[in-house]
N, C-alpha and C. Protein backbone atom coordinates (compact mmCIF):
# COMPACT_ATOMS: atom_id res chain seq x y z
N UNK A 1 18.27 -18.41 0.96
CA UNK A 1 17.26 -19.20 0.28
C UNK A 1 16.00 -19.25 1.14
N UNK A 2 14.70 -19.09 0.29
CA UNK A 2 13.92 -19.06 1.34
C UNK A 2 13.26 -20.01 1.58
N UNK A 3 12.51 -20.67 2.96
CA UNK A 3 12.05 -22.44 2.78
C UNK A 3 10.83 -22.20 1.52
N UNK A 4 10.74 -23.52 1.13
CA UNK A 4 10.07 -23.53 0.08
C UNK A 4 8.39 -24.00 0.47
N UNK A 5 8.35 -23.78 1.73
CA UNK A 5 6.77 -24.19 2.27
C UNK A 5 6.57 -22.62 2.37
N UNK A 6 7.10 -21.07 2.22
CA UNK A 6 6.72 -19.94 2.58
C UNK A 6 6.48 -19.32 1.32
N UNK A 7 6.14 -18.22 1.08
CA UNK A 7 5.59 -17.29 0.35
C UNK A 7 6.18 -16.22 0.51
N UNK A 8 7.46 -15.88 -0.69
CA UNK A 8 7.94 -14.20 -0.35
C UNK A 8 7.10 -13.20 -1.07
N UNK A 9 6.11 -12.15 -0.22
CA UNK A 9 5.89 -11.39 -0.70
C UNK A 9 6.26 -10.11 -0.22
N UNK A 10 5.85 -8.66 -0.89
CA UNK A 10 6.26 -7.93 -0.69
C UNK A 10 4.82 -6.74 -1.07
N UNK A 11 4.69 -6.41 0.44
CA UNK A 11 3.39 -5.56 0.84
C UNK A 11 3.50 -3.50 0.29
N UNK A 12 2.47 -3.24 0.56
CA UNK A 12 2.56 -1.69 0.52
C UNK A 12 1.50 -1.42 1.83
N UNK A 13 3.11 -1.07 2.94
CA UNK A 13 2.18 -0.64 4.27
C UNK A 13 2.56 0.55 4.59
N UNK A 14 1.34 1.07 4.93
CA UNK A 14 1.76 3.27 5.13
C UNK A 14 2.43 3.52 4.83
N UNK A 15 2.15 3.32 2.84
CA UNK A 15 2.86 3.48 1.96
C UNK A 15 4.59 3.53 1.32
N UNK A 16 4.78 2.53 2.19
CA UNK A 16 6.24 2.02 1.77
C UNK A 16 6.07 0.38 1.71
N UNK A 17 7.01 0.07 1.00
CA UNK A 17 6.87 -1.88 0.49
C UNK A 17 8.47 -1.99 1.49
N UNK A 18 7.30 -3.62 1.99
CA UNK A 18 8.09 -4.15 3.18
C UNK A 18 8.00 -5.62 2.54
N UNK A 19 9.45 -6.29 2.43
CA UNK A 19 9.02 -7.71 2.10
C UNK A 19 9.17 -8.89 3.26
N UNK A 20 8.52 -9.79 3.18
CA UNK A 20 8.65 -10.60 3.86
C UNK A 20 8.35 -11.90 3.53
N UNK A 21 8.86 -13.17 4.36
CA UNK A 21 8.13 -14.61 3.81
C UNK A 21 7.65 -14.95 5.55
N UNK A 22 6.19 -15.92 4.64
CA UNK A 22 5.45 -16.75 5.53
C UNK A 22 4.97 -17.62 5.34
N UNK A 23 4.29 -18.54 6.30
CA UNK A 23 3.54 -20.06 5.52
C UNK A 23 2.35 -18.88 4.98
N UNK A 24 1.73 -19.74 3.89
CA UNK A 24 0.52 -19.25 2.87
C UNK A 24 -0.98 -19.33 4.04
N UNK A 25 -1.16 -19.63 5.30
CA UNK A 25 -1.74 -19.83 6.05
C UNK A 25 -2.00 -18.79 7.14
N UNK A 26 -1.48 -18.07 7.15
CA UNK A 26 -1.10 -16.96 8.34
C UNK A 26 -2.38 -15.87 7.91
N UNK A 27 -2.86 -15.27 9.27
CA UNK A 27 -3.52 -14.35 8.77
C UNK A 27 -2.65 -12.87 8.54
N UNK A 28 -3.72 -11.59 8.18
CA UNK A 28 -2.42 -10.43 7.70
C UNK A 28 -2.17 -9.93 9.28
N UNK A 29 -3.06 -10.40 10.30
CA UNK A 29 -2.67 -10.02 11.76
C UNK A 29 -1.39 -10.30 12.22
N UNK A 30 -1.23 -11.57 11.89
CA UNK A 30 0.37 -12.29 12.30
C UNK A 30 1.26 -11.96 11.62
N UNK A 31 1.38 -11.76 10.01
CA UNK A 31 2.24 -11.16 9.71
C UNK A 31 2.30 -9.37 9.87
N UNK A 32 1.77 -8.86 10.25
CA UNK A 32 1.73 -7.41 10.56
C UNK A 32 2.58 -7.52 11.61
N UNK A 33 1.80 -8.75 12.77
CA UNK A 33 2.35 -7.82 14.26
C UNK A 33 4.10 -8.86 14.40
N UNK A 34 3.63 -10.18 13.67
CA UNK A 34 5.32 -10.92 14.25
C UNK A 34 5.93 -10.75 13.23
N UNK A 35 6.19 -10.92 12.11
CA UNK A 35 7.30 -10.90 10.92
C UNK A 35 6.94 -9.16 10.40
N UNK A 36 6.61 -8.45 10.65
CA UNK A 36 6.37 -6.73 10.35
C UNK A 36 7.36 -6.04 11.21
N UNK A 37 7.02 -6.80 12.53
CA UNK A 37 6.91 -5.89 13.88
C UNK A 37 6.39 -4.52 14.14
N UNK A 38 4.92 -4.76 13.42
CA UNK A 38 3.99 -3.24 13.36
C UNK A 38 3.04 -3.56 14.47
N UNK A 39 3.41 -3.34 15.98
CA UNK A 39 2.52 -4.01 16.90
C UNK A 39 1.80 -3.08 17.28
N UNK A 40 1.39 -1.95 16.60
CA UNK A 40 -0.30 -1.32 16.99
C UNK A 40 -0.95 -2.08 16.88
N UNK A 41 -1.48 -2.76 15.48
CA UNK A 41 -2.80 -3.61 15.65
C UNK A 41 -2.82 -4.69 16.35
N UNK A 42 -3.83 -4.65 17.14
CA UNK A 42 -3.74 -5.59 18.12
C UNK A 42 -4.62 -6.69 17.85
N UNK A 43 -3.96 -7.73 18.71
CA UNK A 43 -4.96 -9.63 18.96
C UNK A 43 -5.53 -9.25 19.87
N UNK A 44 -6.88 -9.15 19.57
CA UNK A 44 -7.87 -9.18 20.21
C UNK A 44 -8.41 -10.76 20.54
N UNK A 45 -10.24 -10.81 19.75
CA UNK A 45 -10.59 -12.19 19.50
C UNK A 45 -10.09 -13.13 18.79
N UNK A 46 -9.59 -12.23 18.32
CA UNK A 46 -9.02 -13.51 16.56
C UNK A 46 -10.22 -14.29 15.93
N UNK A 47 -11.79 -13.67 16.07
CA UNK A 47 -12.92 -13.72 16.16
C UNK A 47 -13.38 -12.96 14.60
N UNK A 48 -13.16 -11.85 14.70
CA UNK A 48 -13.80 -11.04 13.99
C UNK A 48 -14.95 -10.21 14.25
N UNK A 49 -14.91 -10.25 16.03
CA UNK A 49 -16.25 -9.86 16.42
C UNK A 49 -15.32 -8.29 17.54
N UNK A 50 -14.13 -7.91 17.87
CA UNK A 50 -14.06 -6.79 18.43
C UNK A 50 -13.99 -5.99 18.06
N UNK A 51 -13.15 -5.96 16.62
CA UNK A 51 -12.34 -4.87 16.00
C UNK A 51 -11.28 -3.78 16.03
N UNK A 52 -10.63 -5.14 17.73
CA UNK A 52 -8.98 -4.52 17.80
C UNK A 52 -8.24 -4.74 16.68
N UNK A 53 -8.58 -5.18 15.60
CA UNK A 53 -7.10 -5.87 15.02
C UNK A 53 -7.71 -5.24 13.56
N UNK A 54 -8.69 -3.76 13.63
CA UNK A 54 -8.70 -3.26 12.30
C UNK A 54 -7.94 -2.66 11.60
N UNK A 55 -7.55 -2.76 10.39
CA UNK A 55 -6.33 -2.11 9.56
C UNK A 55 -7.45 -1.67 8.26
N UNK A 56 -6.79 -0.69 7.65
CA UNK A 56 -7.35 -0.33 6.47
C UNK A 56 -7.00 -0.95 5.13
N UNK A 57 -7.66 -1.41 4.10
CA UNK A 57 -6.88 -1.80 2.72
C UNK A 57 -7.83 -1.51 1.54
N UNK A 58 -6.92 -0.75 1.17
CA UNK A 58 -7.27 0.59 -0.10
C UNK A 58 -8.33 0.86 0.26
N UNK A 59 -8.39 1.36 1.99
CA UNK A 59 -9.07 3.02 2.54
C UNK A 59 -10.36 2.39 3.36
N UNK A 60 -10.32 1.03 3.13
CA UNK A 60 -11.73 0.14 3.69
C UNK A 60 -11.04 -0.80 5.11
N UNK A 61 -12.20 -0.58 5.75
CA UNK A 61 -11.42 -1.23 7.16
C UNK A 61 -11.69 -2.77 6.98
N UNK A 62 -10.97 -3.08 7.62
CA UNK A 62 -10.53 -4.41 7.69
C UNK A 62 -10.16 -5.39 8.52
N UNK A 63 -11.11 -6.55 9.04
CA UNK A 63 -10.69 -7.54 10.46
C UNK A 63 -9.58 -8.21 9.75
N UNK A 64 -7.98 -8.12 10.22
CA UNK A 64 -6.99 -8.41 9.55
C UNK A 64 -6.52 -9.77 10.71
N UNK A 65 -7.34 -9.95 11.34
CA UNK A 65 -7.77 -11.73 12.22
C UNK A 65 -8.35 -12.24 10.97
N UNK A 66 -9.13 -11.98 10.36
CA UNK A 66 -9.99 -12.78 9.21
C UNK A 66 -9.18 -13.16 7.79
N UNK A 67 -8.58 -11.98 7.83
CA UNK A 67 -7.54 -11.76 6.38
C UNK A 67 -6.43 -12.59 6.01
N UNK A 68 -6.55 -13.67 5.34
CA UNK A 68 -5.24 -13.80 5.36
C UNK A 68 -3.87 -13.18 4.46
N UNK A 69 -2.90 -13.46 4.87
CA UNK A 69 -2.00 -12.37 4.63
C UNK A 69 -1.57 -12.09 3.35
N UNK A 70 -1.82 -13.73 2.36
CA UNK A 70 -1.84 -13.59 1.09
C UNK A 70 -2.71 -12.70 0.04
N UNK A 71 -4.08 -12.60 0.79
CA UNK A 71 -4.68 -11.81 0.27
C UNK A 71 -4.39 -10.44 0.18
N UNK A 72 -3.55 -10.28 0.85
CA UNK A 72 -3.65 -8.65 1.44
C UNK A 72 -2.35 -8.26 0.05
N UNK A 73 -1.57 -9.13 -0.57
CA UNK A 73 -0.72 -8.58 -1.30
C UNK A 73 -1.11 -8.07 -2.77
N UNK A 74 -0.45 -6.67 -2.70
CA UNK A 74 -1.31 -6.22 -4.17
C UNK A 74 -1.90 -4.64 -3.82
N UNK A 75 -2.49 -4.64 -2.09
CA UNK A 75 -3.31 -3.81 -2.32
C UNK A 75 -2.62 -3.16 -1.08
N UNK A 76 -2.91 -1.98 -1.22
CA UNK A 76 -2.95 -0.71 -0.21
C UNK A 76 -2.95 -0.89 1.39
N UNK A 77 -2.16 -1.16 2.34
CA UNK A 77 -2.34 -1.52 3.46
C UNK A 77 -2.22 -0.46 4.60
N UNK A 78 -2.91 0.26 5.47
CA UNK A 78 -2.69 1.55 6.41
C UNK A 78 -2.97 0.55 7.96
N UNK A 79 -2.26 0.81 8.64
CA UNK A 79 -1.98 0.52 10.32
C UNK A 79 -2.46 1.68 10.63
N UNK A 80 -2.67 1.55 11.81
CA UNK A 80 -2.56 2.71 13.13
C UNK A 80 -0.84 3.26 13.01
N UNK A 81 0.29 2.88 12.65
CA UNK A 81 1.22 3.40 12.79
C UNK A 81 1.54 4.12 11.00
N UNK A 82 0.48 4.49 10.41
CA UNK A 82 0.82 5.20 9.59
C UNK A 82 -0.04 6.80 9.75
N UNK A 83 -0.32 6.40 10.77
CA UNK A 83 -1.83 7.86 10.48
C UNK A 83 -0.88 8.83 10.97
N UNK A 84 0.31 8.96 11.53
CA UNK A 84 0.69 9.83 11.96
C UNK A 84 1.42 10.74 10.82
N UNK A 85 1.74 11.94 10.90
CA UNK A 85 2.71 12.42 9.77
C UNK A 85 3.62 12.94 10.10
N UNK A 86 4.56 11.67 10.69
CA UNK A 86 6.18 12.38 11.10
C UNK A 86 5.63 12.52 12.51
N UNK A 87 6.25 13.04 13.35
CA UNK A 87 5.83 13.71 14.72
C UNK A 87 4.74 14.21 14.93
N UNK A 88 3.54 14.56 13.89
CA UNK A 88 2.48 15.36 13.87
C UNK A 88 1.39 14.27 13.92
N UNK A 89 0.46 14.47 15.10
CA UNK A 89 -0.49 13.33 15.52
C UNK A 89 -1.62 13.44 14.14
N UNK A 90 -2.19 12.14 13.74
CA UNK A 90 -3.13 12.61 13.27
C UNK A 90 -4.37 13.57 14.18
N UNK A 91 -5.05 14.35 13.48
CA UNK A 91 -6.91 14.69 14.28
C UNK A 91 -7.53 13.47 14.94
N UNK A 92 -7.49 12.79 14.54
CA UNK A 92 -8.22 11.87 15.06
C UNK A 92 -7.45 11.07 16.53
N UNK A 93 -6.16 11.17 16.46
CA UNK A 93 -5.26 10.63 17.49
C UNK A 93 -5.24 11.70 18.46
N UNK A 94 -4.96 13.26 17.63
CA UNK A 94 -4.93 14.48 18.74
C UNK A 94 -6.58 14.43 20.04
N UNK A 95 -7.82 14.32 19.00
CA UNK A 95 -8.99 14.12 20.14
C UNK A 95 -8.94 13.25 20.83
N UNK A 96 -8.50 11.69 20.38
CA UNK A 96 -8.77 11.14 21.29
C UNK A 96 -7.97 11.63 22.38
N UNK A 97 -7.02 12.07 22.65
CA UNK A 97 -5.95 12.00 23.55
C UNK A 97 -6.56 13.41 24.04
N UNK A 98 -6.57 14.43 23.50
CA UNK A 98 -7.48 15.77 24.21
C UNK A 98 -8.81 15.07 25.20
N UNK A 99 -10.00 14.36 24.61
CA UNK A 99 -10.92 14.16 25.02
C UNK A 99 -10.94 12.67 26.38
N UNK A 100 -9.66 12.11 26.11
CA UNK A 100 -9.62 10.86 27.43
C UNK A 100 -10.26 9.81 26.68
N UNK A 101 -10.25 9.85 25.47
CA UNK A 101 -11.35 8.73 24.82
C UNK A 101 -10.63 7.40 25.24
N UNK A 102 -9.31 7.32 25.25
CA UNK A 102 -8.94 6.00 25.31
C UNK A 102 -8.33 5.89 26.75
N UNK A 103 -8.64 5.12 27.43
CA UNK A 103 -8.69 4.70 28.64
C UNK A 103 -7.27 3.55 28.57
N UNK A 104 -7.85 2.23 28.22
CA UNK A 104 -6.76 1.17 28.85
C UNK A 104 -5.55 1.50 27.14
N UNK A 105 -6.11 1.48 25.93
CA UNK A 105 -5.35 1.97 25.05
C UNK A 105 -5.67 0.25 24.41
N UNK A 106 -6.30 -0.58 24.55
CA UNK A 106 -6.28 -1.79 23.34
C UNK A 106 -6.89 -1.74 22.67
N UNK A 107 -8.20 -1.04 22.08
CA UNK A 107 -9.22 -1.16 21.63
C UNK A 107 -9.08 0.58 20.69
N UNK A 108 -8.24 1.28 20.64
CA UNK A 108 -8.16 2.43 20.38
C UNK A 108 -7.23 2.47 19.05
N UNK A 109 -6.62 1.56 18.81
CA UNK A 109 -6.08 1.78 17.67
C UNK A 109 -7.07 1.38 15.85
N UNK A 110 -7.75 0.15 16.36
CA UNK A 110 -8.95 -0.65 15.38
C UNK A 110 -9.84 0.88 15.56
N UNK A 111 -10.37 1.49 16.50
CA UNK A 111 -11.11 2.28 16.43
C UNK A 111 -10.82 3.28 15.62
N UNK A 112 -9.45 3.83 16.09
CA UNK A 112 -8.98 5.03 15.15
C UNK A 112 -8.72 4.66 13.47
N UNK A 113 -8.92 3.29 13.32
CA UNK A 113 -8.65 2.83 11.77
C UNK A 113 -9.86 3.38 10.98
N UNK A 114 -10.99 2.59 11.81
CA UNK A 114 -12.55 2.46 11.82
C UNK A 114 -13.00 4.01 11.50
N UNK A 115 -12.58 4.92 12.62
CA UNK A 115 -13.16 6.04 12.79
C UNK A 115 -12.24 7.06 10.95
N UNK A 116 -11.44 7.10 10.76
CA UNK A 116 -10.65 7.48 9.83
C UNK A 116 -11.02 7.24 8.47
N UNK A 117 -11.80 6.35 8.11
CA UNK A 117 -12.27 5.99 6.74
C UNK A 117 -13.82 5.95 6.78
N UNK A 118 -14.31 6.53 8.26
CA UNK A 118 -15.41 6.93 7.87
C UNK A 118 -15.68 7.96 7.86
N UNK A 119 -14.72 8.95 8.25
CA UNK A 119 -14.34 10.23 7.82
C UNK A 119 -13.96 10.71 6.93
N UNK A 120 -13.32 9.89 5.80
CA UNK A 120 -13.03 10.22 4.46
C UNK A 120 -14.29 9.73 3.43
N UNK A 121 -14.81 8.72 4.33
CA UNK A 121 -16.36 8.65 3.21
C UNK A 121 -17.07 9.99 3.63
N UNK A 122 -17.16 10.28 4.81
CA UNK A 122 -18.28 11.45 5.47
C UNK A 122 -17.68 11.93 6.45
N UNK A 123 -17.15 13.76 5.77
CA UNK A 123 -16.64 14.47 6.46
C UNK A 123 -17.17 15.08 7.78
N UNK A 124 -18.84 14.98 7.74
CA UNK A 124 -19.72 15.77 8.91
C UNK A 124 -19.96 14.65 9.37
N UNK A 125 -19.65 13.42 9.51
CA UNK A 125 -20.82 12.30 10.08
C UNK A 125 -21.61 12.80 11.34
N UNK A 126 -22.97 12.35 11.40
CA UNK A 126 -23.82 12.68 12.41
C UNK A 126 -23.17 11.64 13.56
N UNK A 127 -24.11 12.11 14.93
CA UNK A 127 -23.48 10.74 15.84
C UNK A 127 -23.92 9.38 15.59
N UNK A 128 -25.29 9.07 14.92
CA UNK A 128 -25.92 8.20 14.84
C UNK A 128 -24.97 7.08 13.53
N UNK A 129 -24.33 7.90 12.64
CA UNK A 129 -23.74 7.35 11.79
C UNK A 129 -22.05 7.28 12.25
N UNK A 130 -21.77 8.07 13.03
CA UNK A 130 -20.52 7.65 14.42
C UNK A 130 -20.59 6.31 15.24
N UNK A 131 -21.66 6.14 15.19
CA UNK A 131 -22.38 5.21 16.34
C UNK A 131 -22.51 3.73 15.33
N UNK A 132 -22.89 3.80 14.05
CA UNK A 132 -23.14 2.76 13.36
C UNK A 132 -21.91 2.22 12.75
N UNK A 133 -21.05 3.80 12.60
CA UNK A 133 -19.85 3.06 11.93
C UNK A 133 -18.63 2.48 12.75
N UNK A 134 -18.70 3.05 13.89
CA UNK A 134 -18.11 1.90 15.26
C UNK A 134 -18.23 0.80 15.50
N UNK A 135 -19.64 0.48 15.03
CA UNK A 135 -20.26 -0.21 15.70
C UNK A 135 -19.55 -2.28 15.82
N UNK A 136 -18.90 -2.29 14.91
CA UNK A 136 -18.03 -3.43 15.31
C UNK A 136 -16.57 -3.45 15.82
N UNK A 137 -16.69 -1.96 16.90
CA UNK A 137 -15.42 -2.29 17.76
C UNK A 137 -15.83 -1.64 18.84
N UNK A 138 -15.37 -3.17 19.62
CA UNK A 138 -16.12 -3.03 21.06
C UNK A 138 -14.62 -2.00 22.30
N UNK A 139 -14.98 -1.65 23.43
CA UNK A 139 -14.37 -1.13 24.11
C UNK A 139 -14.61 -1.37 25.30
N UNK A 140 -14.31 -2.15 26.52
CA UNK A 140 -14.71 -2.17 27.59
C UNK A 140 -14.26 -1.21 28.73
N UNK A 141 -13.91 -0.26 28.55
CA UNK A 141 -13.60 1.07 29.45
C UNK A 141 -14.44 2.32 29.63
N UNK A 142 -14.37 3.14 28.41
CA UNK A 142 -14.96 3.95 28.79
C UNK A 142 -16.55 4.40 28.10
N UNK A 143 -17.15 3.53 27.96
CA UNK A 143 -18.94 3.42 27.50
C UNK A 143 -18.94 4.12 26.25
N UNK A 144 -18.08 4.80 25.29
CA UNK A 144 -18.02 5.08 24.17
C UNK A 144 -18.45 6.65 23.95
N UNK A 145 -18.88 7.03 24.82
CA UNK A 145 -19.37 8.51 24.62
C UNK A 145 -18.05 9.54 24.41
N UNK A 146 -17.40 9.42 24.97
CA UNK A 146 -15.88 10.22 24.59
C UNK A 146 -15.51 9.56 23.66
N UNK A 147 -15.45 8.53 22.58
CA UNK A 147 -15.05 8.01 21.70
C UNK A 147 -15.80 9.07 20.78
N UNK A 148 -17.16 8.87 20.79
CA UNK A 148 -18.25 9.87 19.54
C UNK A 148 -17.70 10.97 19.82
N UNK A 149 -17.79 11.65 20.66
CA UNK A 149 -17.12 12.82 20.86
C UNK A 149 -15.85 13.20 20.13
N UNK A 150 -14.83 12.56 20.31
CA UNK A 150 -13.52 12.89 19.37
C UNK A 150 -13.52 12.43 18.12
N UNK A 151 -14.44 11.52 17.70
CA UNK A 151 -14.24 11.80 16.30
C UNK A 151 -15.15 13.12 16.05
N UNK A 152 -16.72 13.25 16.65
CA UNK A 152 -16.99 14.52 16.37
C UNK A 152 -15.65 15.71 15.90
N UNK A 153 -15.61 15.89 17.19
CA UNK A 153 -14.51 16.55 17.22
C UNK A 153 -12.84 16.74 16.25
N UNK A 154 -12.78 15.54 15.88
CA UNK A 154 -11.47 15.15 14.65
C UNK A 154 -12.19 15.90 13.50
N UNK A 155 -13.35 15.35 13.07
CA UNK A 155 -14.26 15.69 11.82
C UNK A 155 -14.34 17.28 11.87
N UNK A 156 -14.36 17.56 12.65
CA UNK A 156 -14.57 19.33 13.03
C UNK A 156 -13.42 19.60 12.22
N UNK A 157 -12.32 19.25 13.06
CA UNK A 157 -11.09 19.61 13.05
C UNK A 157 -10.71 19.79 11.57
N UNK A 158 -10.95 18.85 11.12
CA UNK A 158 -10.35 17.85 9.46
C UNK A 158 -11.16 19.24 8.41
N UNK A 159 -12.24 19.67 8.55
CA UNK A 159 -13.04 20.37 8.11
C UNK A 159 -12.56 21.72 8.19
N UNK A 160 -11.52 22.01 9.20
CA UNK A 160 -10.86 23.58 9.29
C UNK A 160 -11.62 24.43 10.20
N UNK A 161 -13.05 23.95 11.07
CA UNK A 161 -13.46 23.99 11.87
C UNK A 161 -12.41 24.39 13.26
N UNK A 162 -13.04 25.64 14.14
CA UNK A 162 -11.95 24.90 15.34
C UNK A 162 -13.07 25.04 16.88
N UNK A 163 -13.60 24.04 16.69
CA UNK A 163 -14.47 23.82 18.06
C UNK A 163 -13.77 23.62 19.27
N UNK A 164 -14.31 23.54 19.95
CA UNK A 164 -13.95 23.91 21.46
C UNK A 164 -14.56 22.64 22.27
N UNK A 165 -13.61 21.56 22.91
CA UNK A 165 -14.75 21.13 23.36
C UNK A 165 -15.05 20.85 24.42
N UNK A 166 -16.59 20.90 24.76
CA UNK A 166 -17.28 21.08 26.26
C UNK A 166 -16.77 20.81 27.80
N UNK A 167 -16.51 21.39 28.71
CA UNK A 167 -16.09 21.52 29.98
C UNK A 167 -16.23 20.01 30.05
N UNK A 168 -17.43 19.58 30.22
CA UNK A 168 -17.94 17.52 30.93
C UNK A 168 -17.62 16.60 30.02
N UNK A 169 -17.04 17.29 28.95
CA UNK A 169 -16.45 15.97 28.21
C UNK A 169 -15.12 16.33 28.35
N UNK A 170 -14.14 17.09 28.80
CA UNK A 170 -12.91 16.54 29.13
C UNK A 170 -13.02 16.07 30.46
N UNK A 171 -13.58 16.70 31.50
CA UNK A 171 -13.30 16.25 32.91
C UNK A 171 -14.03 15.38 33.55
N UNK A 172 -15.91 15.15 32.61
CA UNK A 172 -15.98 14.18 32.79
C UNK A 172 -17.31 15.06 33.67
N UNK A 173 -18.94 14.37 33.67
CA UNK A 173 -20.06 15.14 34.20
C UNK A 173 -19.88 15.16 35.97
C-alpha cells in the first residue's frame, strides 16, 4: 500500500518507464538521483544557476533542481545515463574523453545534456553559438576551451565528418 501523502507515478526515462512514489513536493533532481538511483545528474546549486543537474525533457534541457518531479510525468525524460548505446559511448562522451574536456567530472554530465540538444537543433553549431548554448553551465576546472572543442568535434563526428584533432588541444599549448 502506498502512504497516502505520496504520488505513484510512473516516468519515461532513456526511454523505458520506471515507477515510483514520492511526496508531491520533491524536485525531478531528488527523485532521479534518490528513489531512481540514476546518480549522473548531479546536486549542484539546487539554484538553477550551474547546470550540473541538466536533464533533457522531450529533447529540451532542463534545470531538474527547478523541476518538480510531478511535472516531469507524461513527458520524455533523457539523463546522462541514457546517451550511451549499450557499451558504445555517445560522440559527444567519446570527445570529451579524447579531448580532456572533463577534468574533476561534476559539471560534465549537465554539459553533455546541454551540449546534445544543441546539436540536434544545430548540427554545425559555430563556437559562438557553442559558447551561448553552454552558457548556463558553469565549470570550474578547465576554462571551457576543451569543452568547445569536443563538442566541435562530436558535431564533426555526428555529421560523418572525421576530423582530426589538433596536437594543443589534446596535450594542451
Amino acid at each position: 500500500m502506498i502512504d497516502p501523502g505520496k504520488v505513484l507515478a510512473t516516468f519515461c526515462i532513456n526511454g523505458e518507464e520506471q515507477a515510483c512514489a514520492f511526496v508531491s513536493h520533491r524536485t525531478l533532481l531528488e527523485v532521479l538521483r534518490e528513489d531512481l538511483q540514476l546518480t549522473g545528474t548531479k546536486h549542484g546549486c539546487e539554484l538553477g544557476e550551474c547546470g550540473a543537474c541538466t536533464v533533457q525533457i522531450n529533447g529540451v534541457p532542463v534545470l531538474s533542481c527547478l523541476m518538480l518531479a510531478v511535472d516531469a510525468i507524461g513527458q520524455q525524460i533523457r539523463t546522462v545515463e541514457g546517451l550511451a548505446d549499450g557499451p558504445a559511448l555517445h560522440p559527444l562522451q567519446d570527445a570529451f574523453a579524447d579531448l580532456g574536456a572533463a577534468q574533476c567530472g561534476y559539471c560534465t554530465p549537465g554539459l553533455l545534456m546541454t551540449a546534445e540538444a544543441l546539436i540536434a537543433r544545430d548540427p554545425c553549431p559555430s563556437r559562438e553559438a557553442i559558447k551561448q548554448g553552454l552558457a548556463g553551465n558553469l565549470c570550474r576546472c578547465t576554462g571551457y576551451l576543451k569543452i568547445f572543442e569536443a563538442v566541435e568535434l562530436a558535431a564533426a563526428r555526428m555529421r560523418g565528418e572525421n576530423p582530426v584533432p589538433k596536437r594543443e588541444t589534446i596535450y594542451g599549448s
